[in-house]
C-alpha atoms as a PDB file:
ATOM      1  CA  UNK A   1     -33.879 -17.384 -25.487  1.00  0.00           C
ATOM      2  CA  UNK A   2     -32.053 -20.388 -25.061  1.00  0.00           C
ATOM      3  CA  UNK A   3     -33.171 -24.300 -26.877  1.00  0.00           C
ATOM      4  CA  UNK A   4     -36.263 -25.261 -24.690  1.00  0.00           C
ATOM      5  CA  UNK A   5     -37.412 -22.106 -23.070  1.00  0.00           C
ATOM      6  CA  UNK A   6     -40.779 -21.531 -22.093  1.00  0.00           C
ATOM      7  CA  UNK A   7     -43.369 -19.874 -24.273  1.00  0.00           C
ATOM      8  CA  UNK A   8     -46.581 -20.544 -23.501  1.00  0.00           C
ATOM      9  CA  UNK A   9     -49.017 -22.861 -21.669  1.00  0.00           C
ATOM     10  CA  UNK A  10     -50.951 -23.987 -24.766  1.00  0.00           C
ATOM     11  CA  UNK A  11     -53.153 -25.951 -22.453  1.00  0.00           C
ATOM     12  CA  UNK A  12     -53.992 -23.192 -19.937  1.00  0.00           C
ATOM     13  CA  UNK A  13     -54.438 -20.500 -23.002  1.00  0.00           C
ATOM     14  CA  UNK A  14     -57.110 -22.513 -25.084  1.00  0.00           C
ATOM     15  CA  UNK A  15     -58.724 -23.611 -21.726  1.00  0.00           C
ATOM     16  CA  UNK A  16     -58.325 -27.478 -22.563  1.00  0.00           C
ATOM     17  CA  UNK A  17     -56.913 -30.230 -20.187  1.00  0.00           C
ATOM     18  CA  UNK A  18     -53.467 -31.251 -21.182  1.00  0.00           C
ATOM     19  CA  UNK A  19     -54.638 -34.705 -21.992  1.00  0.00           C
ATOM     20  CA  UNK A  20     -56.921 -33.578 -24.297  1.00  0.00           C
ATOM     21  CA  UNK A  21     -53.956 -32.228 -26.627  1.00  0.00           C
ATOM     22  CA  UNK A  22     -52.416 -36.082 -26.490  1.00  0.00           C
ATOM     23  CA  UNK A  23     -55.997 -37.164 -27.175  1.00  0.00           C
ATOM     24  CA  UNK A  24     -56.576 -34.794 -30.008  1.00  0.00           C
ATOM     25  CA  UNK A  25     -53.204 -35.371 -31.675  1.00  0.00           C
ATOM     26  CA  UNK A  26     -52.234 -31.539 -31.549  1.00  0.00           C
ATOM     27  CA  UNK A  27     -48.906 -30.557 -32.707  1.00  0.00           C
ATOM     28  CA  UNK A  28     -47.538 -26.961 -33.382  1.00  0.00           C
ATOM     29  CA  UNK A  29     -46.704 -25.735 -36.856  1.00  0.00           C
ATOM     30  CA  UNK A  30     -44.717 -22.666 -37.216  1.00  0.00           C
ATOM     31  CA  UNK A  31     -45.604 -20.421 -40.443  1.00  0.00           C
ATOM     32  CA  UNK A  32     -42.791 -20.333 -42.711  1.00  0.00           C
ATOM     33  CA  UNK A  33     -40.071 -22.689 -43.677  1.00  0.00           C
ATOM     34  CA  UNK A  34     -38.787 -23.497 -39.862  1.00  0.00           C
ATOM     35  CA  UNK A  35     -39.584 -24.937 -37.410  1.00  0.00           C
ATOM     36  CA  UNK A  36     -39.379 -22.881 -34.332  1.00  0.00           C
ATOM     37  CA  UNK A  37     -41.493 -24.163 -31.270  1.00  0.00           C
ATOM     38  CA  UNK A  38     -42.248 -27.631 -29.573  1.00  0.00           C
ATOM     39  CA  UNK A  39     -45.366 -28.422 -28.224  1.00  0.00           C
ATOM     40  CA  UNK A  40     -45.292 -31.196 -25.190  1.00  0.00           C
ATOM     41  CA  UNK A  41     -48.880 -33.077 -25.851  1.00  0.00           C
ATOM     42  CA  UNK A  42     -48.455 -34.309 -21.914  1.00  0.00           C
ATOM     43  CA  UNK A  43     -47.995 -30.728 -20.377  1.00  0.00           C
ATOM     44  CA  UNK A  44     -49.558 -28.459 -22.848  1.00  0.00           C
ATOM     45  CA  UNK A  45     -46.229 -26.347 -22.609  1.00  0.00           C
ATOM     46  CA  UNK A  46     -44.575 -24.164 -26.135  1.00  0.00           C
ATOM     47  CA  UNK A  47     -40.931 -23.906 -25.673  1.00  0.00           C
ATOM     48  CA  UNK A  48     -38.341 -23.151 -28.220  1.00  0.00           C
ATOM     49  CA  UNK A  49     -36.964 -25.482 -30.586  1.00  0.00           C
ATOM     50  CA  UNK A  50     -33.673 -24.266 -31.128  1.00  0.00           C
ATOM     51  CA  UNK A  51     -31.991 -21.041 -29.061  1.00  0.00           C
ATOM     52  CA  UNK A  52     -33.457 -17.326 -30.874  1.00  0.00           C
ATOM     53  CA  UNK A  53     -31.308 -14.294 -31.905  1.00  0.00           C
ATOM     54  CA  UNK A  54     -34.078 -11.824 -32.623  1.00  0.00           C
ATOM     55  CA  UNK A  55     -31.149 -10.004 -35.492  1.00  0.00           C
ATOM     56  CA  UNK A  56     -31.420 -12.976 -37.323  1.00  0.00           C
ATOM     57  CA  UNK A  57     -34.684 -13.356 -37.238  1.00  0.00           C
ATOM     58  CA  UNK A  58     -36.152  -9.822 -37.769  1.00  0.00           C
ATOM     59  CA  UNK A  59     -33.259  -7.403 -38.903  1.00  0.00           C
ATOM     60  CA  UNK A  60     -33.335  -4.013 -38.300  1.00  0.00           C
ATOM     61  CA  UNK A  61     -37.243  -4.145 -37.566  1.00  0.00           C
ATOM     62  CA  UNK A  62     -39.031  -2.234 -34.669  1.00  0.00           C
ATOM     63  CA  UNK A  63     -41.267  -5.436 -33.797  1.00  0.00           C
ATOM     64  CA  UNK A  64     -40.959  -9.170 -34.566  1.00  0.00           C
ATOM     65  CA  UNK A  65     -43.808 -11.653 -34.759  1.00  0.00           C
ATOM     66  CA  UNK A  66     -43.631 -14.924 -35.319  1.00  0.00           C
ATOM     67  CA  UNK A  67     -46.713 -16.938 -36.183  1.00  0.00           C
ATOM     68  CA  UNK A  68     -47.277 -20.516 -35.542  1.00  0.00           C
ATOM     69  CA  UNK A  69     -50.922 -22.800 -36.047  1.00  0.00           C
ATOM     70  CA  UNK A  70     -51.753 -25.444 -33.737  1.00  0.00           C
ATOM     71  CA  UNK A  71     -53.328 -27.832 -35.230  1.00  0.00           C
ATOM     72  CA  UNK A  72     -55.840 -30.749 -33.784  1.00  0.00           C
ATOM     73  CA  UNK A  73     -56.668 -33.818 -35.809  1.00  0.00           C
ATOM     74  CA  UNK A  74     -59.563 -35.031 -33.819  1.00  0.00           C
ATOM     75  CA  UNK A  75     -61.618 -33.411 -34.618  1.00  0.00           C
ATOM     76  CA  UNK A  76     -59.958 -31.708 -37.119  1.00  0.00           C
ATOM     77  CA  UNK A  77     -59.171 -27.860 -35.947  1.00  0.00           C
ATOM     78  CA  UNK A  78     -56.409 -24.883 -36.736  1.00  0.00           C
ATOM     79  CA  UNK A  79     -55.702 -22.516 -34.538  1.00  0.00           C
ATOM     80  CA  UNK A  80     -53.560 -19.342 -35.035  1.00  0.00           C
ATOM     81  CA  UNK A  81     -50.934 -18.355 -32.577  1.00  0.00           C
ATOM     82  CA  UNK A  82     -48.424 -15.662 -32.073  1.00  0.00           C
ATOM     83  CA  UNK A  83     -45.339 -14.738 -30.239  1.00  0.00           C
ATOM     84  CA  UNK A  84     -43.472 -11.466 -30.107  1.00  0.00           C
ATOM     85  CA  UNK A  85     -39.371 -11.877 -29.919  1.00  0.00           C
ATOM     86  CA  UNK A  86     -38.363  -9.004 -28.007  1.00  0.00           C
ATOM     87  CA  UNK A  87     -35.141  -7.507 -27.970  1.00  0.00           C
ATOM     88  CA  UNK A  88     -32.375  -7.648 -25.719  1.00  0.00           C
ATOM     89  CA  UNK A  89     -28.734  -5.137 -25.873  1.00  0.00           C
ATOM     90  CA  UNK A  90     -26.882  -8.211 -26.980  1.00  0.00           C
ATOM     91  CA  UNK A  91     -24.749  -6.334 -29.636  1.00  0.00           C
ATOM     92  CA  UNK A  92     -22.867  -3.324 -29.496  1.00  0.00           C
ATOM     93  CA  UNK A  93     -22.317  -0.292 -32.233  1.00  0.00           C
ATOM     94  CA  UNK A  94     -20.112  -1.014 -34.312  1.00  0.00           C
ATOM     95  CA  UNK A  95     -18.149   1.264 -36.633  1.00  0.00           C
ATOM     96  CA  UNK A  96     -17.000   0.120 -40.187  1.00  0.00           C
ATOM     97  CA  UNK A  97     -13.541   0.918 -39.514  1.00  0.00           C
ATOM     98  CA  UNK A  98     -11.594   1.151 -36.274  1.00  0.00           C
ATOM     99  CA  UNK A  99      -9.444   4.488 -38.080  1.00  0.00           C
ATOM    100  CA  UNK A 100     -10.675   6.769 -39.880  1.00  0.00           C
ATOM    101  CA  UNK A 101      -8.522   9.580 -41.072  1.00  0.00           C
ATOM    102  CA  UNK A 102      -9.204  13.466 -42.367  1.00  0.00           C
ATOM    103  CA  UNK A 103      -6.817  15.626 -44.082  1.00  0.00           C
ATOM    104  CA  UNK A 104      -7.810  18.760 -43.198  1.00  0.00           C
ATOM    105  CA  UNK A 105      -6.018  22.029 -44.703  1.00  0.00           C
ATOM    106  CA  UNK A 106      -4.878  24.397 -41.802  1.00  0.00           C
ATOM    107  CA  UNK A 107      -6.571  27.190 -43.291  1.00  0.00           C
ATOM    108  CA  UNK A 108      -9.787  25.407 -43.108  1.00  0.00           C
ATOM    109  CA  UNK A 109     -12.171  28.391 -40.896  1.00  0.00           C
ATOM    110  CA  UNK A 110     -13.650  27.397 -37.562  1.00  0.00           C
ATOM    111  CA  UNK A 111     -16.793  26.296 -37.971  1.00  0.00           C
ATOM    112  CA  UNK A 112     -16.686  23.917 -40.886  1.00  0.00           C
ATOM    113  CA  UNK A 113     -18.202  20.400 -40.451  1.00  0.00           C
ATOM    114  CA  UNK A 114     -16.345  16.676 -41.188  1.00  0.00           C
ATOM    115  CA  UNK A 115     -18.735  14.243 -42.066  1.00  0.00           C
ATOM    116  CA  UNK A 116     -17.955  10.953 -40.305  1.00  0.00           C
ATOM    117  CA  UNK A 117     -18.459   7.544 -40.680  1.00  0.00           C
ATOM    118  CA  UNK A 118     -21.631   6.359 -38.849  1.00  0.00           C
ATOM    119  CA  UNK A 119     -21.637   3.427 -36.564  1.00  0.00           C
ATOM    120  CA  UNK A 120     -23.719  -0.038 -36.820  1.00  0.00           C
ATOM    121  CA  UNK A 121     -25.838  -1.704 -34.365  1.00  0.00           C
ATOM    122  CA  UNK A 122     -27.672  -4.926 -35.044  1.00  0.00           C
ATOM    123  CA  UNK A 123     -30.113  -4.042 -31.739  1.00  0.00           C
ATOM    124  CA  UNK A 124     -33.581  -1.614 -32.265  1.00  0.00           C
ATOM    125  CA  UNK A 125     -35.218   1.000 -30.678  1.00  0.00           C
ATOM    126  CA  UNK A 126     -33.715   1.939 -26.931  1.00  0.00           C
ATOM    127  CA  UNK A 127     -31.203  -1.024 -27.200  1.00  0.00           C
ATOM    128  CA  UNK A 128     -29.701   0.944 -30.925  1.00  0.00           C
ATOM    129  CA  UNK A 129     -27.141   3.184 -31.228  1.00  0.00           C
ATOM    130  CA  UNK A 130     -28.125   6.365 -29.542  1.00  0.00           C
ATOM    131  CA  UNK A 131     -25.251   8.906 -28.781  1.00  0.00           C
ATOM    132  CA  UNK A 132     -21.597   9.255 -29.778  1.00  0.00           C
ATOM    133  CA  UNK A 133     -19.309  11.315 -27.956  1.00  0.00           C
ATOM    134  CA  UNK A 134     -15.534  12.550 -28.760  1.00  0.00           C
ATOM    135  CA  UNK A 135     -12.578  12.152 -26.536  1.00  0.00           C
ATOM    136  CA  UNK A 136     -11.667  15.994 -24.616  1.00  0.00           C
ATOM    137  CA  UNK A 137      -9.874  18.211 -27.401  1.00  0.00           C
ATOM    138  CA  UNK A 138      -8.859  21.689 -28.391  1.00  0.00           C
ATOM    139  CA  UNK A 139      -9.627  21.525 -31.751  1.00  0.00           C
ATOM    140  CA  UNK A 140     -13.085  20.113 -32.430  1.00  0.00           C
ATOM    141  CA  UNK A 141     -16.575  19.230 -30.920  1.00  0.00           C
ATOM    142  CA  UNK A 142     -19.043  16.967 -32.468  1.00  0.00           C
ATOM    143  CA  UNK A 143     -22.411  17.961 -33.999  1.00  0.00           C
ATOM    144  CA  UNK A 144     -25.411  15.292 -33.996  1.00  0.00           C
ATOM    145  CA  UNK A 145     -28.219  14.803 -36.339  1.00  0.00           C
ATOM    146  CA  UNK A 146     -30.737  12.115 -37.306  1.00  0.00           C
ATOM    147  CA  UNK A 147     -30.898  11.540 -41.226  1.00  0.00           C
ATOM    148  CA  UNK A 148     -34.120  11.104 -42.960  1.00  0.00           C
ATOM    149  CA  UNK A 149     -33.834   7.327 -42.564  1.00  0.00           C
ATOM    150  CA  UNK A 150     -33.361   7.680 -38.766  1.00  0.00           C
ATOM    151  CA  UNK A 151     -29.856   6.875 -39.042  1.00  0.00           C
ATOM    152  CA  UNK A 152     -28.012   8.880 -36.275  1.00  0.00           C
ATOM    153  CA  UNK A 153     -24.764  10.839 -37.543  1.00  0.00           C
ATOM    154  CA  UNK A 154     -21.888  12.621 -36.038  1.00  0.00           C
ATOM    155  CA  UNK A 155     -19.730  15.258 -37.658  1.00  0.00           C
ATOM    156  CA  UNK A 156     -16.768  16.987 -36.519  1.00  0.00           C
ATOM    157  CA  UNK A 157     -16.722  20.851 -35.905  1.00  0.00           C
ATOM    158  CA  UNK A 158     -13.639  22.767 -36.265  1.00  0.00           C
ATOM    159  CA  UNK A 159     -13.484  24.848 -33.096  1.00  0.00           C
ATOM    160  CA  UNK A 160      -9.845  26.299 -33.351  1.00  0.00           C
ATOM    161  CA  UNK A 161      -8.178  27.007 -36.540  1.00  0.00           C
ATOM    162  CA  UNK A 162      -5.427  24.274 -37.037  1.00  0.00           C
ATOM    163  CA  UNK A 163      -1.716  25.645 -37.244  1.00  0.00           C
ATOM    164  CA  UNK A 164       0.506  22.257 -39.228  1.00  0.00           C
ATOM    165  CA  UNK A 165       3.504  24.213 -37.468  1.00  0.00           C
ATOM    166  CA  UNK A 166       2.321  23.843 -34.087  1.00  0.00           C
ATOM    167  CA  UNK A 167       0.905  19.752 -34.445  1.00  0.00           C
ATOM    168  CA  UNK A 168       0.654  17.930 -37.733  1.00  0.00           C
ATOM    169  CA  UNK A 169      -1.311  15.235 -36.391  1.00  0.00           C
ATOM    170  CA  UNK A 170      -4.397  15.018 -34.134  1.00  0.00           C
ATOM    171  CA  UNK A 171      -5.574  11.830 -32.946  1.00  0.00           C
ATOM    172  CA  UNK A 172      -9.162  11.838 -31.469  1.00  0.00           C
ATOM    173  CA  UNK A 173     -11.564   9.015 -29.706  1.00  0.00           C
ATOM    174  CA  UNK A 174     -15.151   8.690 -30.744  1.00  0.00           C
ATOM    175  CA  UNK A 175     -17.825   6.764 -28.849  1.00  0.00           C
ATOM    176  CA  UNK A 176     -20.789   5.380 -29.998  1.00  0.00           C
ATOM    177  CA  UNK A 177     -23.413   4.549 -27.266  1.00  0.00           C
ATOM    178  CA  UNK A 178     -26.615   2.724 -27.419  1.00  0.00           C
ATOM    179  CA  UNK A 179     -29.663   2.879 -24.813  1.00  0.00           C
ATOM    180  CA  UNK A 180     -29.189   0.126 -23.197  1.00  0.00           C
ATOM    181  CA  UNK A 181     -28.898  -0.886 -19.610  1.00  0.00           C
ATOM    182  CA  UNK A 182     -26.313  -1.227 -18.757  1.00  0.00           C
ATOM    183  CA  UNK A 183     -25.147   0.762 -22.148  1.00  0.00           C
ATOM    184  CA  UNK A 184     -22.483  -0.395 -24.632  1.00  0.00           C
ATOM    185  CA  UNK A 185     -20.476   1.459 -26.805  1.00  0.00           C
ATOM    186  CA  UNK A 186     -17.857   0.743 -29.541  1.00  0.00           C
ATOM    187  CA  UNK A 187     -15.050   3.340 -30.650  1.00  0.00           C
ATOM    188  CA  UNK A 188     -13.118   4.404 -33.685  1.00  0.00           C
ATOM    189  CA  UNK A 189      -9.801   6.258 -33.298  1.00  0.00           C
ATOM    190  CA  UNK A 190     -10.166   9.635 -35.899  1.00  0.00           C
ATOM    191  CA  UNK A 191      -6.677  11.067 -37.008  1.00  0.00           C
ATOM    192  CA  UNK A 192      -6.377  14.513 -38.457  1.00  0.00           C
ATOM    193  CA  UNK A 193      -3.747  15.009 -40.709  1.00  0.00           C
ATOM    194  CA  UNK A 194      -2.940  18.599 -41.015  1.00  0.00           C
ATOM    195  CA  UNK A 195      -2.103  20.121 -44.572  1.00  0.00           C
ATOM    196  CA  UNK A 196       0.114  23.205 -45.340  1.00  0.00           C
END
């Protein structure tokens, strides 16, 4: 959300006339060590302070909460108040390198599996990284799995037994995709270097 979006009708929520909030002296107090929302005493209206990026606020976490009190000073009374940040596909996956490269011996069996190097995505649930795909080959096909920390992985399967005769290099696109909509993706280029 951008600086000075809407929240909340404070007003309308606690059932109070917006006057009474100028009246009472309320002001908003956000729990921790900023401050996050502005409360207008003449409208009763919670907007943003400052513009949010929900990665900052809550990385890598399936919900985000932020709390805030409002508090009245005549008569004196707190009351608690929260606001759920939800997220948006504002960042792509993002692998560590944009190369990575496997030397692979060309009497390696069809069937063995190439670990590779998982991409990052700042975004949660649907909006994470949920797929990756590899460029059309005749070589290899990819293999997907979910480690025990829900990471998703890819690894490479050797389809047809590599001949360093015949091509000494392979040079192969990988997607990752997340769920978003529309989706994004990021790549990484993967070369195979062929040993005798």
């Amino acid at each position: 959300m951008e600086r000075d979006s809407f929240v909340a009708n404070i007003a309308n929520d606690l059932g109070v006339a917006p006057s009474q909030l100028a009246v009472r002296k309320a002001r908003v107090v956000s729990e921790g060590n900023e401050q996050l929302f502005r409360l207008n005493q003449n409208t009763g209206v919670l907007t943003v302070k400052e513009s949010l990026d929900r990665e900052e606020i809550c990385p890598q976490s399936d919900t985000c909460t932020l709390f805030f009190k409002i508090f009245f000073e005549n008569p004196l009374q707190l009351i608690r108040g929260e606001v759920e940040v939800r997220d948006v596909n504002d960042n792509s996956p993002v692998f560590p390198e944009k190369e990575m490269v496997l030397e692979i011996l060309e009497t390696t069996p069809p069937g063995s599996r190439f670990p590779l190097e998982s991409a990052q995505d700042k975004d949660v649930g649907s909006n994470g990284l949920q797929n990756y795909s590899l460029g059309s080959n005749s070589h290899f096909s990819l293999a997907l799995g979910t480690g025990k920390d829900g990471v998703k992985y890819a690894e490479l399967v050797l389809e047809l037994q590599l001949d360093r005769e015949e091509q000494r290099e392979l040079n192969l696109l990988l997607t990752a995709t997340d769920g978003g909509s529309p989706p994004r993706s990021g790549t990484a280029q993967v070369r195979i270097v062929v040993l005798d």
